[in-house]
C-alpha atoms as a PDB file:
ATOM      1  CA  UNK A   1      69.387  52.643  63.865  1.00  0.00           C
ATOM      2  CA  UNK A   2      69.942  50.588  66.737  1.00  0.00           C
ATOM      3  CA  UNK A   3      68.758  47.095  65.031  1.00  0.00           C
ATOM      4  CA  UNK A   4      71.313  48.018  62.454  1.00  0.00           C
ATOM      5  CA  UNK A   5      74.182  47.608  64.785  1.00  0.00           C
ATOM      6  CA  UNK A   6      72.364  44.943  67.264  1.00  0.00           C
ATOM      7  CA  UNK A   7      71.262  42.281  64.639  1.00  0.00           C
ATOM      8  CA  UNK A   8      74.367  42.281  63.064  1.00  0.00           C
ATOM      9  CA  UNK A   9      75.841  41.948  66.514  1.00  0.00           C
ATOM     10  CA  UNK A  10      73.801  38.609  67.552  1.00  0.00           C
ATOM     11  CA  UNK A  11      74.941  37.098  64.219  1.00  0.00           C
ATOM     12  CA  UNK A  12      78.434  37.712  65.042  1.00  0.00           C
ATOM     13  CA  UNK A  13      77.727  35.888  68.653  1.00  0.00           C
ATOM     14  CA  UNK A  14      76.283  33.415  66.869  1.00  0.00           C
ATOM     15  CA  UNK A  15      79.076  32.893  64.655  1.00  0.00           C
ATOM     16  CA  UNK A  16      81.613  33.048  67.453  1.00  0.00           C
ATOM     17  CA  UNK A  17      79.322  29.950  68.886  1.00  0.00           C
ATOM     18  CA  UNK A  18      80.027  28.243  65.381  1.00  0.00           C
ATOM     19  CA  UNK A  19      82.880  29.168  63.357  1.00  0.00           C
ATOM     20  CA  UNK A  20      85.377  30.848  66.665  1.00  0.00           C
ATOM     21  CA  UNK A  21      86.291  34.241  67.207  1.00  0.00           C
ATOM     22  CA  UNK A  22      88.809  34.512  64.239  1.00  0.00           C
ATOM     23  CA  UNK A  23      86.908  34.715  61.515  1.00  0.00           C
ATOM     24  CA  UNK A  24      84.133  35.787  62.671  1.00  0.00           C
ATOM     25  CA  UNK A  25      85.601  38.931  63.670  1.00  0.00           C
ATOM     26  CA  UNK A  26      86.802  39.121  60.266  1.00  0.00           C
ATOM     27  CA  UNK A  27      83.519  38.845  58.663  1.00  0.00           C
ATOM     28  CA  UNK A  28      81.846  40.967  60.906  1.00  0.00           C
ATOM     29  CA  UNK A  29      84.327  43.655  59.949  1.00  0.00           C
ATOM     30  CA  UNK A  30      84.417  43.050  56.544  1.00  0.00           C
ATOM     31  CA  UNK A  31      79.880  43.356  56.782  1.00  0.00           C
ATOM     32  CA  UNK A  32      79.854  46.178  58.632  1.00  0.00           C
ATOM     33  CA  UNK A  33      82.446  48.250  55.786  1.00  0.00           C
ATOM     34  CA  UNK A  34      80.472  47.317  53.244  1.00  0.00           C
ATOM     35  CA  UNK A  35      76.895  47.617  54.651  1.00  0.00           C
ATOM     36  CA  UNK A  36      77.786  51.037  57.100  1.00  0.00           C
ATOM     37  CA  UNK A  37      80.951  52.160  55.847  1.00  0.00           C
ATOM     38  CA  UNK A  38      79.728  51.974  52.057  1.00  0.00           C
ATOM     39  CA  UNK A  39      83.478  50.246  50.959  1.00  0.00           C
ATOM     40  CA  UNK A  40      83.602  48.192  48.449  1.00  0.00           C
ATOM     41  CA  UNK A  41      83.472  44.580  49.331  1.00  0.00           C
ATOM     42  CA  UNK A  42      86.912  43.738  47.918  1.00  0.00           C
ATOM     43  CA  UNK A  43      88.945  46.487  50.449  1.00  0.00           C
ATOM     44  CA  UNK A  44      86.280  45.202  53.527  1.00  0.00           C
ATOM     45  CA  UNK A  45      87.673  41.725  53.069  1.00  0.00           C
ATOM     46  CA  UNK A  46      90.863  42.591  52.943  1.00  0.00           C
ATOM     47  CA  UNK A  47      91.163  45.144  56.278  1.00  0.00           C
ATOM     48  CA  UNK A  48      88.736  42.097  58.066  1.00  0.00           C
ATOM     49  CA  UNK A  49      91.597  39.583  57.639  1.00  0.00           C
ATOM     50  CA  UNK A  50      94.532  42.087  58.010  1.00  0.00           C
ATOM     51  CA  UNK A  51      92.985  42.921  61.114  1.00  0.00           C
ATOM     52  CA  UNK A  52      92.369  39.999  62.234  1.00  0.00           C
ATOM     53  CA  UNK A  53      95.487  37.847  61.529  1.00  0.00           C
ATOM     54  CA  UNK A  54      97.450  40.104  63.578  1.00  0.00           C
ATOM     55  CA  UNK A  55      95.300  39.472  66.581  1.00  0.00           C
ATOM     56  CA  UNK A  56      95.650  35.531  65.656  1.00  0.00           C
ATOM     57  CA  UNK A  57      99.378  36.203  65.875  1.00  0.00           C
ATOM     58  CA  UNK A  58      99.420  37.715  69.096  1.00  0.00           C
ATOM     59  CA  UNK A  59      97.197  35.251  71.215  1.00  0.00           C
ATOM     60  CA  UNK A  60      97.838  32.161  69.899  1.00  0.00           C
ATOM     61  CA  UNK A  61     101.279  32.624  68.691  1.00  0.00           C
ATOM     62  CA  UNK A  62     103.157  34.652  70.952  1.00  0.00           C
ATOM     63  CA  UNK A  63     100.879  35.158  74.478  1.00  0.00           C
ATOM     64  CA  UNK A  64     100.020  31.301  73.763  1.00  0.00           C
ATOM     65  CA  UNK A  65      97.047  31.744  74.603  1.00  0.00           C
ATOM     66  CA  UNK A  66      94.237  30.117  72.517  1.00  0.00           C
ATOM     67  CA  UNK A  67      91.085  31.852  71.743  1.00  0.00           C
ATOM     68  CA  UNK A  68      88.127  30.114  70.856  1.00  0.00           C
ATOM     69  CA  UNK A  69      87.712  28.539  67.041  1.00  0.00           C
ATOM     70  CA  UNK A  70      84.221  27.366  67.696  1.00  0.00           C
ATOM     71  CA  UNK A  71      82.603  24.138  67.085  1.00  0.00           C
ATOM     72  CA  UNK A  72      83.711  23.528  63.443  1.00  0.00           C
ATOM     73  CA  UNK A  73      87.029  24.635  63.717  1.00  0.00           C
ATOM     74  CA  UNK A  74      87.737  26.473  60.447  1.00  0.00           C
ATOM     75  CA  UNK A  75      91.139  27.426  61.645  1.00  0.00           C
ATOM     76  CA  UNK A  76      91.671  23.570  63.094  1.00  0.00           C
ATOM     77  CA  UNK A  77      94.729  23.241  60.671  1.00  0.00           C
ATOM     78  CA  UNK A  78      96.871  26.014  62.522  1.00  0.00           C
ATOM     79  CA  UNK A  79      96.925  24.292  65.500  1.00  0.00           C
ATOM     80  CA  UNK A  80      99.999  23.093  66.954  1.00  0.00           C
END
């Protein structure tokens, strides 16, 4: 039960390393409904990003300050 929650978790620090903290948050959330939480994969993706676009809003947009978007830079297009 605990490799359940801690593989999953060094992916996600993995994917931080790679793709930033956004989206892989987003995934992360969106795995974890589907695989724990038993949701279909449609509502998972959808809570992921609403959750996580908030968030995006509130550091970057309004606190200014920038999380990281890792070293491909999926978001690289909303910076300003």
């Amino acid at each position: 039960q605990v490799l359940s929650v801690l593989i999953p978790a060094g992916f996600y620090v993995l994917g931080v390393e790679l793709i930033g903290i956004y989206v892989s948050a987003a995934i992360y959330i969106a795995i974890f409904m589907v695989w724990l939480g038993h949701y279909h994969w449609i509502k998972s993706v959808v809570v992921g990003v609403a959750i996580r676009v908030p968030m995006f809003l509130m550091f970057q947009v309004w606190f200014l300050v920038p999380l990281y978007k890792g070293a491909y830079n999926p978001l690289g297009f909303l910076d300003y």
